[in-house]
N, C-alpha and C. Protein backbone atom coordinates (compact mmCIF):
# COMPACT_ATOMS: atom_id res chain seq x y z
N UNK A 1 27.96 27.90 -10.87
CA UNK A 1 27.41 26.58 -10.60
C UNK A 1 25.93 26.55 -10.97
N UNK A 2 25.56 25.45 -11.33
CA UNK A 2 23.81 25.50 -12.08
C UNK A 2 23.48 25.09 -10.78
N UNK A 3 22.15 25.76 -10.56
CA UNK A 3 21.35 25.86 -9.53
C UNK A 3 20.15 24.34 -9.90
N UNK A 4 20.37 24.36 -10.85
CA UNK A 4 19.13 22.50 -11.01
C UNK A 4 17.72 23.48 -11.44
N UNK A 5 16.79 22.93 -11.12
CA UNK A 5 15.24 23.08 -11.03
C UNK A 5 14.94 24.12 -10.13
N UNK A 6 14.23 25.40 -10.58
CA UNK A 6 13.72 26.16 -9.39
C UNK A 6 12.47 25.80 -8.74
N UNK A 7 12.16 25.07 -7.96
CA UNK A 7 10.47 24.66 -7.57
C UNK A 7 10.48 25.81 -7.03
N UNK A 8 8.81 26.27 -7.70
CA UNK A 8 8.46 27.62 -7.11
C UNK A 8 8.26 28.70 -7.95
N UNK A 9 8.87 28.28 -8.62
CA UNK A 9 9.38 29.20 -9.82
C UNK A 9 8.82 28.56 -11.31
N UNK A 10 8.01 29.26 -12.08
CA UNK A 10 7.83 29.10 -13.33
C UNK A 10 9.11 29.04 -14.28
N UNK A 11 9.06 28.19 -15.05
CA UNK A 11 10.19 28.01 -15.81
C UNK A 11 10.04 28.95 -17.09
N UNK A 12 10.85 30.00 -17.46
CA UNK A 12 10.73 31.31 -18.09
C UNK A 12 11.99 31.29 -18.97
N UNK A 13 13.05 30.13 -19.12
CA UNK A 13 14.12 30.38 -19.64
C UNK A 13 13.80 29.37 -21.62
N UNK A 14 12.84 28.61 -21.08
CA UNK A 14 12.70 27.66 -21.96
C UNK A 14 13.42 26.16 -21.95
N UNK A 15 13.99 25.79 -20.77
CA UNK A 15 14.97 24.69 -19.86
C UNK A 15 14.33 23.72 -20.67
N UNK A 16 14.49 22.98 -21.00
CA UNK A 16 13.88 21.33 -21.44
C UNK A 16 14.58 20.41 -20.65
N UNK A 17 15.74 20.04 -19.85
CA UNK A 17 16.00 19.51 -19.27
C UNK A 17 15.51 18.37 -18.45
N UNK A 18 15.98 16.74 -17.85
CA UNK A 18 15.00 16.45 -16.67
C UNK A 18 16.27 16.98 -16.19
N UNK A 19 15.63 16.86 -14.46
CA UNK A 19 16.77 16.36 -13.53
C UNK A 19 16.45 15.67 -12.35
N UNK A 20 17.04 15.52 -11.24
CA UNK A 20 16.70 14.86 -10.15
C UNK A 20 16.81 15.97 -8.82
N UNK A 21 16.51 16.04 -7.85
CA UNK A 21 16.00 17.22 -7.05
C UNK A 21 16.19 16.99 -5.64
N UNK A 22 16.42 17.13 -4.85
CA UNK A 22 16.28 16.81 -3.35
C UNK A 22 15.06 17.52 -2.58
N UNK A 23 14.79 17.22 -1.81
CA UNK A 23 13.65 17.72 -0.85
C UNK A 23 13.59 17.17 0.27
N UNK A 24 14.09 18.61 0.96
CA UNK A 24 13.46 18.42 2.56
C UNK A 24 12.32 18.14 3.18
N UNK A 25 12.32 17.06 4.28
CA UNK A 25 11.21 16.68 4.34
C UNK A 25 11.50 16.74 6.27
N UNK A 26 10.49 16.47 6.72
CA UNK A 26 10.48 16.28 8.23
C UNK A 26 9.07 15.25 8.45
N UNK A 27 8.94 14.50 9.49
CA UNK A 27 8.02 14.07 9.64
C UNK A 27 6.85 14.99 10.97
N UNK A 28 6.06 14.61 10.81
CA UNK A 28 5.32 15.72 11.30
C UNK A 28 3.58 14.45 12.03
N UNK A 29 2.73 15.97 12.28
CA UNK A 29 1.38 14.91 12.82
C UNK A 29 0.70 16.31 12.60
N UNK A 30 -0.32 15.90 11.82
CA UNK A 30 -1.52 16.78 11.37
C UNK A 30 -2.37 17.42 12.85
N UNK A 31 -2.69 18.72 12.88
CA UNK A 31 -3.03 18.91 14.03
C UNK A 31 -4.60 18.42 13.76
N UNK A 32 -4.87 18.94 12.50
CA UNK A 32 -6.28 18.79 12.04
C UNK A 32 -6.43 18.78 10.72
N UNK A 33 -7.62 17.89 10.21
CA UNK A 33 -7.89 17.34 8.60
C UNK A 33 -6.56 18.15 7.59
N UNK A 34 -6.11 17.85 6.92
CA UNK A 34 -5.17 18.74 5.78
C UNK A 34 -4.95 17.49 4.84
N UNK A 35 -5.31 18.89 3.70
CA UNK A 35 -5.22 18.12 2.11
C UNK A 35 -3.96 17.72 1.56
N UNK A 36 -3.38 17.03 0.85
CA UNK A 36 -2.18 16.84 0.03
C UNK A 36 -1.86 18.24 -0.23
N UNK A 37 -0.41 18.84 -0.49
CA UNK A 37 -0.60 19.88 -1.22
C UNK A 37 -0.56 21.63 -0.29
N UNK A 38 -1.55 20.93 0.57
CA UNK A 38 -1.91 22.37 1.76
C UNK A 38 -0.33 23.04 2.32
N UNK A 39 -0.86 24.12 2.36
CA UNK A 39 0.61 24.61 2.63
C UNK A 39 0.18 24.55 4.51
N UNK A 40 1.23 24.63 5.44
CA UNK A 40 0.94 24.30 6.94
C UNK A 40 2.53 24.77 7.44
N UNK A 41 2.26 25.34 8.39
CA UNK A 41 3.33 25.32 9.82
C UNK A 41 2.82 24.80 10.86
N UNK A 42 4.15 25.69 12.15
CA UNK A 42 4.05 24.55 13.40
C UNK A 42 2.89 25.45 13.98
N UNK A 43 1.91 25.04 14.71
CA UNK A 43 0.93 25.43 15.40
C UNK A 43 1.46 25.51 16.91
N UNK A 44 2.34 25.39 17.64
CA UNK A 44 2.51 25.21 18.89
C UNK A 44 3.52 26.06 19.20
N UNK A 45 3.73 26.89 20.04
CA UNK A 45 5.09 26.95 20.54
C UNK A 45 6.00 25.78 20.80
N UNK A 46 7.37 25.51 20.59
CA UNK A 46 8.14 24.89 21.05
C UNK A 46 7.47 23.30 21.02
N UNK A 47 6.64 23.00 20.08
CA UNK A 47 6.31 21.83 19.18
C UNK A 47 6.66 21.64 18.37
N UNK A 48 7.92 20.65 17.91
CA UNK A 48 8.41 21.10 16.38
C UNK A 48 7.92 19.46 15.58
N UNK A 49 6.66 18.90 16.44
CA UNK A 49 6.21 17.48 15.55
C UNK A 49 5.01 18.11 14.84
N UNK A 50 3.70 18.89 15.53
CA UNK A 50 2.50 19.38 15.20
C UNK A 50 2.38 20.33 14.49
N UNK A 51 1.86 19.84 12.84
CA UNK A 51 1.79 21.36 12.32
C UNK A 51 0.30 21.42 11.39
N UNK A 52 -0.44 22.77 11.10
CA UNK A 52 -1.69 22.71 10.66
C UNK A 52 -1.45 24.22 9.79
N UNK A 53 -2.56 24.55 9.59
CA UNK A 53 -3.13 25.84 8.95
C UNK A 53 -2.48 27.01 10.01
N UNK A 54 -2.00 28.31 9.45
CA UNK A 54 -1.23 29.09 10.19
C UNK A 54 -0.66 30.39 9.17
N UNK A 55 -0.02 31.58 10.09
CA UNK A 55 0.21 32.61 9.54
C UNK A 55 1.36 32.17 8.91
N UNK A 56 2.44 31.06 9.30
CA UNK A 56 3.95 31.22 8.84
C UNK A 56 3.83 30.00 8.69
N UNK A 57 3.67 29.68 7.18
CA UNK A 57 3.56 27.75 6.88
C UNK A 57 5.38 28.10 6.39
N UNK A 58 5.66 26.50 6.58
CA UNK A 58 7.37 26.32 6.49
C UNK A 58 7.21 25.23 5.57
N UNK A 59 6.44 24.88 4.96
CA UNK A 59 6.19 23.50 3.82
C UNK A 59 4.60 23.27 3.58
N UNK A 60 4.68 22.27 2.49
CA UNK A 60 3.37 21.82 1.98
C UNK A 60 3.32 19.90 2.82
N UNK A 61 1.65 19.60 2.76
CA UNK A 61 1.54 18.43 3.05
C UNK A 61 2.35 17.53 1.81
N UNK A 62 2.80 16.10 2.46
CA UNK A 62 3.30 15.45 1.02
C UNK A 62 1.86 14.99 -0.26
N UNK A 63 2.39 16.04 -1.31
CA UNK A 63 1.88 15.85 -2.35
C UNK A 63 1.68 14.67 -3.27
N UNK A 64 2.18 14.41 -2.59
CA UNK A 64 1.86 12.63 -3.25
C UNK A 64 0.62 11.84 -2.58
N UNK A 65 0.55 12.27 -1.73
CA UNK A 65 -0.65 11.48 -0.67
C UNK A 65 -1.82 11.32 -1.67
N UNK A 66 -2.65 9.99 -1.51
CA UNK A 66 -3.71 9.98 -2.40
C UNK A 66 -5.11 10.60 -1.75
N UNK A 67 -5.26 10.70 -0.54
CA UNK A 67 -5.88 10.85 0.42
C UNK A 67 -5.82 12.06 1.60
N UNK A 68 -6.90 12.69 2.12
CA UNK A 68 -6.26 13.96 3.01
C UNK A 68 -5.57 13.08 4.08
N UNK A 69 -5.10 13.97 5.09
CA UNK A 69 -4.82 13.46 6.27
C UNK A 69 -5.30 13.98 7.77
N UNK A 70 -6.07 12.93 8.17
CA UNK A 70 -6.45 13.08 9.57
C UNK A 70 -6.11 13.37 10.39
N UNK A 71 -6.68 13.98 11.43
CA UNK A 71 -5.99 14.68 13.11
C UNK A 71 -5.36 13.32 13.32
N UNK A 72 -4.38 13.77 13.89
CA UNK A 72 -3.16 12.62 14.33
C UNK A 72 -2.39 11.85 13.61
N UNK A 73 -2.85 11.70 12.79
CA UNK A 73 -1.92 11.27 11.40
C UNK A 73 -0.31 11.74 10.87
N UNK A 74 0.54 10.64 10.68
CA UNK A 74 1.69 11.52 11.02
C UNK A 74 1.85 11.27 8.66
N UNK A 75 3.03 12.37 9.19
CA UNK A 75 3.23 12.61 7.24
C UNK A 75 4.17 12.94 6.93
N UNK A 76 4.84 12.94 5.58
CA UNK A 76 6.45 13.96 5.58
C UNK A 76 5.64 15.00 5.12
N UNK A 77 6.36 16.24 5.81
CA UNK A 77 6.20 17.44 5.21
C UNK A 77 7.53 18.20 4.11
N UNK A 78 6.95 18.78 3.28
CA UNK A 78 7.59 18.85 2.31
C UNK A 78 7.85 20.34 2.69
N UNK A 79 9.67 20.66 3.33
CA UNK A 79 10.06 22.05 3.07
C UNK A 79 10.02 23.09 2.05
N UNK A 80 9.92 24.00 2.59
CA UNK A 80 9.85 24.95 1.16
C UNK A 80 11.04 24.99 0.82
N UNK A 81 11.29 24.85 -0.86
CA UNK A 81 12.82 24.86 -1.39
C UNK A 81 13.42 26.13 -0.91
N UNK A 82 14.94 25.89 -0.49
CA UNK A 82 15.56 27.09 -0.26
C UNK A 82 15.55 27.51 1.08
N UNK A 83 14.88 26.62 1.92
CA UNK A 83 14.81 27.24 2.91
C UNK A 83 15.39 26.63 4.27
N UNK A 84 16.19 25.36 4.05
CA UNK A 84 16.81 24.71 4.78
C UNK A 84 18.51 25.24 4.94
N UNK A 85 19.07 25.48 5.80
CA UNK A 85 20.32 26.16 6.38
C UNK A 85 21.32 24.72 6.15
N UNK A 86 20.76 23.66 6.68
CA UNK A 86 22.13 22.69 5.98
C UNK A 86 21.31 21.33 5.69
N UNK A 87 22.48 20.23 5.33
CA UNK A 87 22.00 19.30 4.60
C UNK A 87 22.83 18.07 4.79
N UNK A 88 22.14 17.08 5.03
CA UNK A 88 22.70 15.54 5.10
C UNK A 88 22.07 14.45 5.10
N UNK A 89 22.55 13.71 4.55
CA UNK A 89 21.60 12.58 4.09
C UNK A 89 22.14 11.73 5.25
N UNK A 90 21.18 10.80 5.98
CA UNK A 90 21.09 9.79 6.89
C UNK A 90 21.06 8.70 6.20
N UNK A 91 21.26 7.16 6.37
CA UNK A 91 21.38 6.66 5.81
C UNK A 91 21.25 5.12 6.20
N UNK A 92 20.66 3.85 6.39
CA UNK A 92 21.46 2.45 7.23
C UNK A 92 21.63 1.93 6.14
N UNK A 93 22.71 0.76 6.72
CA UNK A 93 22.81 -0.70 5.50
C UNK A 93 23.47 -1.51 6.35
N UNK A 94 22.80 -3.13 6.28
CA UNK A 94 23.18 -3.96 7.25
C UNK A 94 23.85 -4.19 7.50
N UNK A 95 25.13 -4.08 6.62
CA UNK A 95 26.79 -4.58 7.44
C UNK A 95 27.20 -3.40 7.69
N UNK A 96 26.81 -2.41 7.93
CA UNK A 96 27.69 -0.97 8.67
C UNK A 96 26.76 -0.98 9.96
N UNK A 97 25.12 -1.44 10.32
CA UNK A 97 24.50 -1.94 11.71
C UNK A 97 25.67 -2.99 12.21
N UNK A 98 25.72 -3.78 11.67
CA UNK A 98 26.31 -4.99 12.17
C UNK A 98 28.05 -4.66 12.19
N UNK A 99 28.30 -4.07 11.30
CA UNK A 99 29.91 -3.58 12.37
C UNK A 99 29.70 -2.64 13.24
N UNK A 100 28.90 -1.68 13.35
CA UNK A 100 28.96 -1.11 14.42
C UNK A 100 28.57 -1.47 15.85
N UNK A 101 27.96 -2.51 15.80
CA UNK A 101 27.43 -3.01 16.53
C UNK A 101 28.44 -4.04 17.46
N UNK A 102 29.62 -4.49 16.09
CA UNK A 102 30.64 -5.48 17.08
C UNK A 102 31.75 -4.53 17.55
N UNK A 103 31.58 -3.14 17.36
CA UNK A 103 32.37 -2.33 17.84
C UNK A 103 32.15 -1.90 19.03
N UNK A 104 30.44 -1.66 19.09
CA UNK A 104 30.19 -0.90 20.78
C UNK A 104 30.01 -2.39 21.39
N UNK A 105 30.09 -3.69 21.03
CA UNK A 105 30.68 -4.73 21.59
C UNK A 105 32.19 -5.21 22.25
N UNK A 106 32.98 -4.50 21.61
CA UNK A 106 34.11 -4.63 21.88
C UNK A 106 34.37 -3.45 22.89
N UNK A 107 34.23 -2.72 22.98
CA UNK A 107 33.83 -1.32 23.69
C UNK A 107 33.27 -1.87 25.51
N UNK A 108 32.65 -2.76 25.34
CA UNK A 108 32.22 -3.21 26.46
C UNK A 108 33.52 -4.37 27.09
């Protein structure tokens, strides 16, 4: 099975390829100032919203940000590829709210 894009990894095969990519993300809250880019873990015990500068970063700030981000500031953090155990996409759309909704209606 083709593995896609290695992020992380220098491309050494000569790939020309595009493709499209997934990335784990979590939302998070800056403990303190951090750049786009910065690599960061959780700073807390048994805090899994607060993460900053640290011995065991688990992702980078989102690299897209045009701007650093401030203490308290919340952000997606971008997992390190490869390092997520499972996977599912969440998802809404208004008529699956709205039937579910006449369901836990009927339910009553």
């Amino acid at each position: 099975m083709d593995k896609g894009p290695q992020l992380g990894q220098l491309i050494e095969d000569g790939d020309r390829r595009r493709d499209a990519i997934h990335i784990a993300v979590a939302p998070v809250t800056a403990e303190e100032r951090l750049a786009p880019g910065q690599h960061v873990g959780l700073v807390q015990d048994g805090n899994l919203e607060l993460v900053g500068p640290c011995d065991r970063t688990i992702g980078i700030v989102d690299p897209f940000l045009a701007e650093a981000v401030e203490p308290g500031q919340r952000f997606w953090l971008f997992l390190y590829p490869g390092t997520i155990t499972g996977l599912r996409h969440v998802w809404t759309h208004p008529v699956f709210a709205t039937a579910a909704a006449a369901v836990s209606e009927k339910l009553l």
